[in-house]
C-alpha atoms as a PDB file:
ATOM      1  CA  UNK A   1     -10.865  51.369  -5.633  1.00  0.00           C
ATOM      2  CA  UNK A   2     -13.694  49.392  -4.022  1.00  0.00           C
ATOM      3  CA  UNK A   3     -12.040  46.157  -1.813  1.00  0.00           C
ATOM      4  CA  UNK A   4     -13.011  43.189  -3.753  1.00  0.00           C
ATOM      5  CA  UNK A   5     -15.332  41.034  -1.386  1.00  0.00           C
ATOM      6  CA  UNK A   6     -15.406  37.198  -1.089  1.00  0.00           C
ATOM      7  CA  UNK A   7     -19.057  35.938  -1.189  1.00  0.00           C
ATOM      8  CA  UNK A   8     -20.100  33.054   1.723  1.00  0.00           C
ATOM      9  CA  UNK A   9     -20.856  30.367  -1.303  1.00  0.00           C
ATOM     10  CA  UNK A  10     -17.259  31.113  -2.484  1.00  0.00           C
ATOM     11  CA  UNK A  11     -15.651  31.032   0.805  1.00  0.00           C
ATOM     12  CA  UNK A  12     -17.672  27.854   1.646  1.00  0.00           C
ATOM     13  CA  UNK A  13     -15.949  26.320  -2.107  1.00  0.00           C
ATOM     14  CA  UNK A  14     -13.098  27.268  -1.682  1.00  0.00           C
ATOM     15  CA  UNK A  15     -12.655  25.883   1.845  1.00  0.00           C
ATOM     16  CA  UNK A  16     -14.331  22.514   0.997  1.00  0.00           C
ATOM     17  CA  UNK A  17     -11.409  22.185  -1.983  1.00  0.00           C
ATOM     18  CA  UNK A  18      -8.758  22.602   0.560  1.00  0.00           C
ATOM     19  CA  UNK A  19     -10.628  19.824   2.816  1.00  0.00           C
ATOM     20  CA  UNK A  20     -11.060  17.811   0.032  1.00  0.00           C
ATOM     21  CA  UNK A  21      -7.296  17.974  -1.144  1.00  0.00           C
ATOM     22  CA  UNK A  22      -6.225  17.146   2.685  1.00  0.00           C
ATOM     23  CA  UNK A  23      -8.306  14.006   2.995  1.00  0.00           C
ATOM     24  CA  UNK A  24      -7.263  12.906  -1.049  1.00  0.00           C
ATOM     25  CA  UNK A  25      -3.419  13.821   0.206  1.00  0.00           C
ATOM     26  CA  UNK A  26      -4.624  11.563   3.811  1.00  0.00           C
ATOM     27  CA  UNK A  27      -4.737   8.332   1.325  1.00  0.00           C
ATOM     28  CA  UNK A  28      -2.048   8.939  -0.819  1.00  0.00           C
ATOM     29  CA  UNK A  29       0.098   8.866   2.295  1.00  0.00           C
ATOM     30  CA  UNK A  30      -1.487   5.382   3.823  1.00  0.00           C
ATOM     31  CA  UNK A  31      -0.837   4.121   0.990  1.00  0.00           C
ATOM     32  CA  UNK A  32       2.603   5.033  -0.064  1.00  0.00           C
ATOM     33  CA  UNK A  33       3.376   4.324   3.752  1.00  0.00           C
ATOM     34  CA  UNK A  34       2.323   0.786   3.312  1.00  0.00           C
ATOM     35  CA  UNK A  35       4.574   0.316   0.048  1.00  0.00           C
ATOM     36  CA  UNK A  36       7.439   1.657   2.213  1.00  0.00           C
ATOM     37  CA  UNK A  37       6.749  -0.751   5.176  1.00  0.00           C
ATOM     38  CA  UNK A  38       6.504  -3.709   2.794  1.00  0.00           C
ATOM     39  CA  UNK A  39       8.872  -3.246   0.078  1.00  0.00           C
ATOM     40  CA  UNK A  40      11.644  -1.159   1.826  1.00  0.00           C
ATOM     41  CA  UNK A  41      11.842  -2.344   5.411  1.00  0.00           C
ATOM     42  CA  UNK A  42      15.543  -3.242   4.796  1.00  0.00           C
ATOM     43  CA  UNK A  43      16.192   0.812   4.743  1.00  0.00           C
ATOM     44  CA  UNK A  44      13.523   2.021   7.839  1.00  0.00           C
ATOM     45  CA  UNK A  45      14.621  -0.615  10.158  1.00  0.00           C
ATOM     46  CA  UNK A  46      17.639   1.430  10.195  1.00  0.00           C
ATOM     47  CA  UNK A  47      16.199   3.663  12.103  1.00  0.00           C
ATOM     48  CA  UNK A  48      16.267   1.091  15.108  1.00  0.00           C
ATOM     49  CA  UNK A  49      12.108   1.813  15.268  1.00  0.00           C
ATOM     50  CA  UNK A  50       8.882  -0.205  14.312  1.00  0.00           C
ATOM     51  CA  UNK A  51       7.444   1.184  11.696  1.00  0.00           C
ATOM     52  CA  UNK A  52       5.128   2.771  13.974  1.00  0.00           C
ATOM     53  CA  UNK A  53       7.322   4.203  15.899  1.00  0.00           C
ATOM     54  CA  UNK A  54       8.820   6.102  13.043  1.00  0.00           C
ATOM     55  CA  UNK A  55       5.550   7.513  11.795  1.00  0.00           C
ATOM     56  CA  UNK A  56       5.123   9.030  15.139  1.00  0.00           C
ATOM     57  CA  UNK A  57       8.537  10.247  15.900  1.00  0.00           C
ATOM     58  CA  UNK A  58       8.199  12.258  12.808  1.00  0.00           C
ATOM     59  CA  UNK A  59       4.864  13.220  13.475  1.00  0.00           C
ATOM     60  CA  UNK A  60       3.944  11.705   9.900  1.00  0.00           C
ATOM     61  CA  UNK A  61       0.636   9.926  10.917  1.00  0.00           C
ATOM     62  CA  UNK A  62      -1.494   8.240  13.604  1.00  0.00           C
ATOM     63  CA  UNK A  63      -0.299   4.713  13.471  1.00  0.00           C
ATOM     64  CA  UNK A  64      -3.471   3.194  15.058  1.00  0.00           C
ATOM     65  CA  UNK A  65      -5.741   5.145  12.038  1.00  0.00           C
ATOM     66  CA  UNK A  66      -2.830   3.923   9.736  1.00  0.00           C
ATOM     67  CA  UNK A  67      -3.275   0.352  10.707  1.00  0.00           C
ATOM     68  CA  UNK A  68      -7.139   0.756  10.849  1.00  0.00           C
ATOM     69  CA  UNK A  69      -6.612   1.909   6.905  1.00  0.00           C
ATOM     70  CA  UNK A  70      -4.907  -0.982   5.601  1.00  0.00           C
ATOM     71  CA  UNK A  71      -7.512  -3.268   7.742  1.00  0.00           C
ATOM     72  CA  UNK A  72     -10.230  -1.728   5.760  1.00  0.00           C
ATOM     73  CA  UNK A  73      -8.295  -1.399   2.344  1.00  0.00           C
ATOM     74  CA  UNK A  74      -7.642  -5.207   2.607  1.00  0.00           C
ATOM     75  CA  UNK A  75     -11.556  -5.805   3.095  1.00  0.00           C
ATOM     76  CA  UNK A  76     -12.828  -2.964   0.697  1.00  0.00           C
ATOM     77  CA  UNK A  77     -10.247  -4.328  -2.090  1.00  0.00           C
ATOM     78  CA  UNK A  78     -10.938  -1.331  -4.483  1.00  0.00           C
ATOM     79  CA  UNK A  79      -8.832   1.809  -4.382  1.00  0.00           C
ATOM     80  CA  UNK A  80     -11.121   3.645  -6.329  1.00  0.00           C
ATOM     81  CA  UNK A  81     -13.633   3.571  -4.130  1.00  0.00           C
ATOM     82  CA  UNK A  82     -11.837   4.374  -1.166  1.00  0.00           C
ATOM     83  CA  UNK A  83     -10.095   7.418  -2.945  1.00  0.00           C
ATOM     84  CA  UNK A  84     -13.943   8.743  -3.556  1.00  0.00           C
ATOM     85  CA  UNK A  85     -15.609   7.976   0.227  1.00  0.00           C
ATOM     86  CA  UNK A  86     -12.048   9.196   1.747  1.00  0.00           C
ATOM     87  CA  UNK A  87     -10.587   8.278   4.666  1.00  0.00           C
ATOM     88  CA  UNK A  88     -12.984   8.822   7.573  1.00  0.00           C
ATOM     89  CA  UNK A  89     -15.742   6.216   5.591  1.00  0.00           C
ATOM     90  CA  UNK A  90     -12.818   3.863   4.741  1.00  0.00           C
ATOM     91  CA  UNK A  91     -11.990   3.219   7.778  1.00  0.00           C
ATOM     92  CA  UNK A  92     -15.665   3.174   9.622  1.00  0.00           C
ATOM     93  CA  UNK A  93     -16.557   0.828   7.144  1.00  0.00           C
ATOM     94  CA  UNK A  94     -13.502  -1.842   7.504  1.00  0.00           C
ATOM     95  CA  UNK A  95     -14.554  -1.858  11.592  1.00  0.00           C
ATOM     96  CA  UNK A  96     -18.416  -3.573   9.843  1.00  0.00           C
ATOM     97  CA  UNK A  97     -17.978  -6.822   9.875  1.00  0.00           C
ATOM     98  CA  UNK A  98     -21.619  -7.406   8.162  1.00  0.00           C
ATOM     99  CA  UNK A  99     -21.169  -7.428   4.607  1.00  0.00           C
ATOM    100  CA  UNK A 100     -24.538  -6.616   3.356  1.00  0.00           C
ATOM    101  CA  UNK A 101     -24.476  -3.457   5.773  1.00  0.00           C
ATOM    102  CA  UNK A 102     -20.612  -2.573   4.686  1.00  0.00           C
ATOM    103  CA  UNK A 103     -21.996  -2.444   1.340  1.00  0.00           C
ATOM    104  CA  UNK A 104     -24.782  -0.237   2.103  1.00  0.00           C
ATOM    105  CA  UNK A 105     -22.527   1.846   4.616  1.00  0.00           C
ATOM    106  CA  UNK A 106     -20.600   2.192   1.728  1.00  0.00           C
ATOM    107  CA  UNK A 107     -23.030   3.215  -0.537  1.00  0.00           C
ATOM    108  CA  UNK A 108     -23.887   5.831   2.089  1.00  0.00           C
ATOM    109  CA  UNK A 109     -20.793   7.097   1.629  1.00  0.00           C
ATOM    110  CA  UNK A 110     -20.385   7.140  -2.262  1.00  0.00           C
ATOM    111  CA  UNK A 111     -24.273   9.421  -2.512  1.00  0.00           C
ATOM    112  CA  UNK A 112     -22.631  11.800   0.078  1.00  0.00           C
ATOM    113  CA  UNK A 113     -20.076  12.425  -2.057  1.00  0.00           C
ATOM    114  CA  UNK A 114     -21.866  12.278  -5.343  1.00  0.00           C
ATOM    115  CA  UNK A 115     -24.730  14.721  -3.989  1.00  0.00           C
ATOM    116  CA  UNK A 116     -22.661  17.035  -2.088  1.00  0.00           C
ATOM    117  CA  UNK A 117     -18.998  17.236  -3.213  1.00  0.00           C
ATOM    118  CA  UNK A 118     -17.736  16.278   0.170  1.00  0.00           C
ATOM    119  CA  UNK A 119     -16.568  12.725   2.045  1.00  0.00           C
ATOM    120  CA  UNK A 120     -17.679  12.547   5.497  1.00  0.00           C
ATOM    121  CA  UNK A 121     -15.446  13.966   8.105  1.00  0.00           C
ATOM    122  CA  UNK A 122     -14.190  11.915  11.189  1.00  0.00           C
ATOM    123  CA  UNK A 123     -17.896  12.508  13.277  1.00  0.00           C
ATOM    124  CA  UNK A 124     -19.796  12.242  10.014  1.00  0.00           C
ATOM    125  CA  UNK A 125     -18.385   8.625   9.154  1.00  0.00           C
ATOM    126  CA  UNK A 126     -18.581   6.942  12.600  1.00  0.00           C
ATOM    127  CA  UNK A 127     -22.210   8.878  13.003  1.00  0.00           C
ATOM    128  CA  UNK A 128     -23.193   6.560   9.842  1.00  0.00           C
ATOM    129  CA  UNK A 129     -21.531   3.594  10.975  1.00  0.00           C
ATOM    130  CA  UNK A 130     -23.348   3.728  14.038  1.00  0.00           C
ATOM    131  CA  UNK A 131     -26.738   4.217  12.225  1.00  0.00           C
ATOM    132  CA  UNK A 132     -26.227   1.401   9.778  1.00  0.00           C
ATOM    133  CA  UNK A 133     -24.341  -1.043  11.539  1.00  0.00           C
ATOM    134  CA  UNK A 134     -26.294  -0.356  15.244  1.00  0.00           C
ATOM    135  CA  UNK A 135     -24.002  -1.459  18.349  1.00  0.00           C
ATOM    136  CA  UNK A 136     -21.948  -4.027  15.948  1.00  0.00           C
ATOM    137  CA  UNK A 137     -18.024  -4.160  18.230  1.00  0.00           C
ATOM    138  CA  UNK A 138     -15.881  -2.066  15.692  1.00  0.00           C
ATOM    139  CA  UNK A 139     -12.539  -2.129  17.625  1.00  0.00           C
ATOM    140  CA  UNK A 140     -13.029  -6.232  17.673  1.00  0.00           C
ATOM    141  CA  UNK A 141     -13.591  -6.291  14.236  1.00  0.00           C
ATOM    142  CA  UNK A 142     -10.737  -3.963  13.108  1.00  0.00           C
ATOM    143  CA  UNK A 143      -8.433  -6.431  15.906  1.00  0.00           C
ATOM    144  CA  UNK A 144      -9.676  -9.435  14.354  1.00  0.00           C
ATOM    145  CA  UNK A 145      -8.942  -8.493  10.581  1.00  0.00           C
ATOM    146  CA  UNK A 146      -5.587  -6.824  11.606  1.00  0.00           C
ATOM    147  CA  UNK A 147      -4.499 -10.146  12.785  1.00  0.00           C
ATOM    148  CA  UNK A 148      -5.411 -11.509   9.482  1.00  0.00           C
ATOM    149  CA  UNK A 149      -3.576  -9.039   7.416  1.00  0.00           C
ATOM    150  CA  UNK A 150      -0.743  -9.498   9.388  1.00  0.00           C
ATOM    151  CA  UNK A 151      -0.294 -12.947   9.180  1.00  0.00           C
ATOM    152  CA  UNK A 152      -0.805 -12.548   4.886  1.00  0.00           C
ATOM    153  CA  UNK A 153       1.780 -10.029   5.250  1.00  0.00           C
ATOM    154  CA  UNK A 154       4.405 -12.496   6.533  1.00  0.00           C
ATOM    155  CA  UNK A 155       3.481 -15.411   4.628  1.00  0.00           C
ATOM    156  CA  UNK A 156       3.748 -13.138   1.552  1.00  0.00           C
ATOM    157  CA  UNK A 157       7.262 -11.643   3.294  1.00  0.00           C
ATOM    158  CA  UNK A 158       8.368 -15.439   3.931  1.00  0.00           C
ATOM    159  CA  UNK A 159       7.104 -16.687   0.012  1.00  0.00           C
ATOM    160  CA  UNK A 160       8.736 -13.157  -1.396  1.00  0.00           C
ATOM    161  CA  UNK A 161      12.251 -14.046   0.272  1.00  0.00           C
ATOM    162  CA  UNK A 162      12.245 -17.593  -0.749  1.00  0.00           C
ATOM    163  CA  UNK A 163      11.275 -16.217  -4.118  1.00  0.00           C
ATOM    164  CA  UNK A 164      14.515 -14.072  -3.935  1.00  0.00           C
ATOM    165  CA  UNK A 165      17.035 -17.016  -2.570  1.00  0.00           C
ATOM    166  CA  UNK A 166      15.910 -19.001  -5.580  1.00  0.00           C
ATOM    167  CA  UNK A 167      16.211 -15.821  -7.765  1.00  0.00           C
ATOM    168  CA  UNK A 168      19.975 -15.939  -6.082  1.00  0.00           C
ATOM    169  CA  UNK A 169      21.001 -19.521  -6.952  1.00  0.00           C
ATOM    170  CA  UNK A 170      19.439 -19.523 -10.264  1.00  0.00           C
ATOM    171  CA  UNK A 171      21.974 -17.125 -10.895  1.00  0.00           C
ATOM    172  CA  UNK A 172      24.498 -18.523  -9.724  1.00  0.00           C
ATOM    173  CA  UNK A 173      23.792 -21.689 -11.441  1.00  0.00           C
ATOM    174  CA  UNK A 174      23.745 -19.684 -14.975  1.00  0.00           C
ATOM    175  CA  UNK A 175      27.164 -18.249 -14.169  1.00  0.00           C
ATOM    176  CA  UNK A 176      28.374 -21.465 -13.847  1.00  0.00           C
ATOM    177  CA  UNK A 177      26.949 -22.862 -16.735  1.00  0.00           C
ATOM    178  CA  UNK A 178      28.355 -19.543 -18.345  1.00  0.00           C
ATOM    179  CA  UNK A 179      31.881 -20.836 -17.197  1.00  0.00           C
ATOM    180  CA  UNK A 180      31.529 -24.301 -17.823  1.00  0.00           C
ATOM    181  CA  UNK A 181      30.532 -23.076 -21.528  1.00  0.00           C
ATOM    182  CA  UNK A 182      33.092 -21.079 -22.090  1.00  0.00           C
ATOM    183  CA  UNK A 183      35.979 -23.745 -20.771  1.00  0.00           C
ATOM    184  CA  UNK A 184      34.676 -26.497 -22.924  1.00  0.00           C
ATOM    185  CA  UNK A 185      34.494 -23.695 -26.087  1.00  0.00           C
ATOM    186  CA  UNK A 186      38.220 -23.322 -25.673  1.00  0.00           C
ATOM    187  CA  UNK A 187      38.958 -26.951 -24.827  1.00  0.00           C
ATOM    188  CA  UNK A 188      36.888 -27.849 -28.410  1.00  0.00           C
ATOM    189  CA  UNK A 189      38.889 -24.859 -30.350  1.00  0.00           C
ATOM    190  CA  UNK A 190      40.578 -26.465 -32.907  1.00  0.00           C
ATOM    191  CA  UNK A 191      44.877 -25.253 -32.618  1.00  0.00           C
ATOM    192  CA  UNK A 192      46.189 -23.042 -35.114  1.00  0.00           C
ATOM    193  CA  UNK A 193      48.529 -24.823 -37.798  1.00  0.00           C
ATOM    194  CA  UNK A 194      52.227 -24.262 -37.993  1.00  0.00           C
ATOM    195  CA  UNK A 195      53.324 -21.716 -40.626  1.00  0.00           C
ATOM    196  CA  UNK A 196      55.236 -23.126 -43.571  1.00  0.00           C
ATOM    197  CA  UNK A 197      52.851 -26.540 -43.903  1.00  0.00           C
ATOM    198  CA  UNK A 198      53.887 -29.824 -42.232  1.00  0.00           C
ATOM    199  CA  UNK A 199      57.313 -31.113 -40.720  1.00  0.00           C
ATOM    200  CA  UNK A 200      58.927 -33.731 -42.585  1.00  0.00           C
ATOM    201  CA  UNK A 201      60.290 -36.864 -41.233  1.00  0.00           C
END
């Protein structure tokens, strides 16, 4: 029987699918990352690390591309779009501080993928960025907006755990009322009469 023989187009597909999967699977894991670091810090800071520090003690991530991510997710504000450029143009175009040549940077990005299948790898992405944006600081930029998003992420921390105290007392406030109910229900409970009708005098 004759060895059945990959062509080059269908080696080329098949390989671009597997790229395509790892930088898809690349997103999915910044984000569900960030839900992790925001709504279950109470069970990682176990660990005795920053959050940082445990995504590279497990070798789960780069933090620094991690943290570049959620810069550019936070100025891109559309996870549909960022889940069709991929990664590598996410997070070229959150270091563009420009917005009309973000917008055509990300445009770039979206044709790529539209006319060829593929998002730009690592070179391809900061090759475009540094065509459309020119010498524009991109490490400033990203610095500058990760301060930002940090300091929304604790005022939303600091409004979300005032949100739960009050959740707390609210409760405890309808227990009491609960108890206070229930005390004056039996108080008002009128007492059972005495069997064989009224005592005479």
């Amino acid at each position: 029987m004759a060895k059945h023989e990959l062509t080059l187009q269908q080696i080329i597909e098949e390989l671009q699918g597997l790229s395509r999967k790892r930088m898809a699977a690349e997103v999915v894991l910044f984000m569900r990352c960030h839900e992790f670091e925001t709504k279950d810090a109470n069970v990682w800071k176990e660990s005795g690390l920053s959050f940082d520090g445990l995504l590279k003690k497990y070798d789960i991530c780069e933090p620094p591309r991690y943290r570049n991510f959620l810069v550019a997710r936070s100025v891109l504000k559309d996870d549909e779009v960022i889940e069709k450029i991929g990664p590598n143009a996410t997070i070229e175009a959150g270091g563009i501080m420009n917005a009309a040549r973000r917008s055509k940077y990300i445009e770039a990005a979206s044709t790529r993928r539209d006319e060829t299948g593929m998002p730009w790898s690592r070179q391809q992405a900061e090759a475009e960025r540094v065509q459309i944006a020119g010498s524009e600081p991109r490490d400033s930029a990203w610095n500058k907006r990760r301060e930002r998003l940090d300091t929304l992420e604790e005022k939303n921390k600091k409004l979300t755990e005032e949100l739960r105290a009050a959740q707390r007392t609210i409760k405890l406030k309808d227990e009491e009322i609960a108890k206070l109910k229930a005390v004056i229900g039996k108080a008002l409970k009128p007492t059972p009469k005495s069997p064989g009708g009224p005592l005479l005098a």
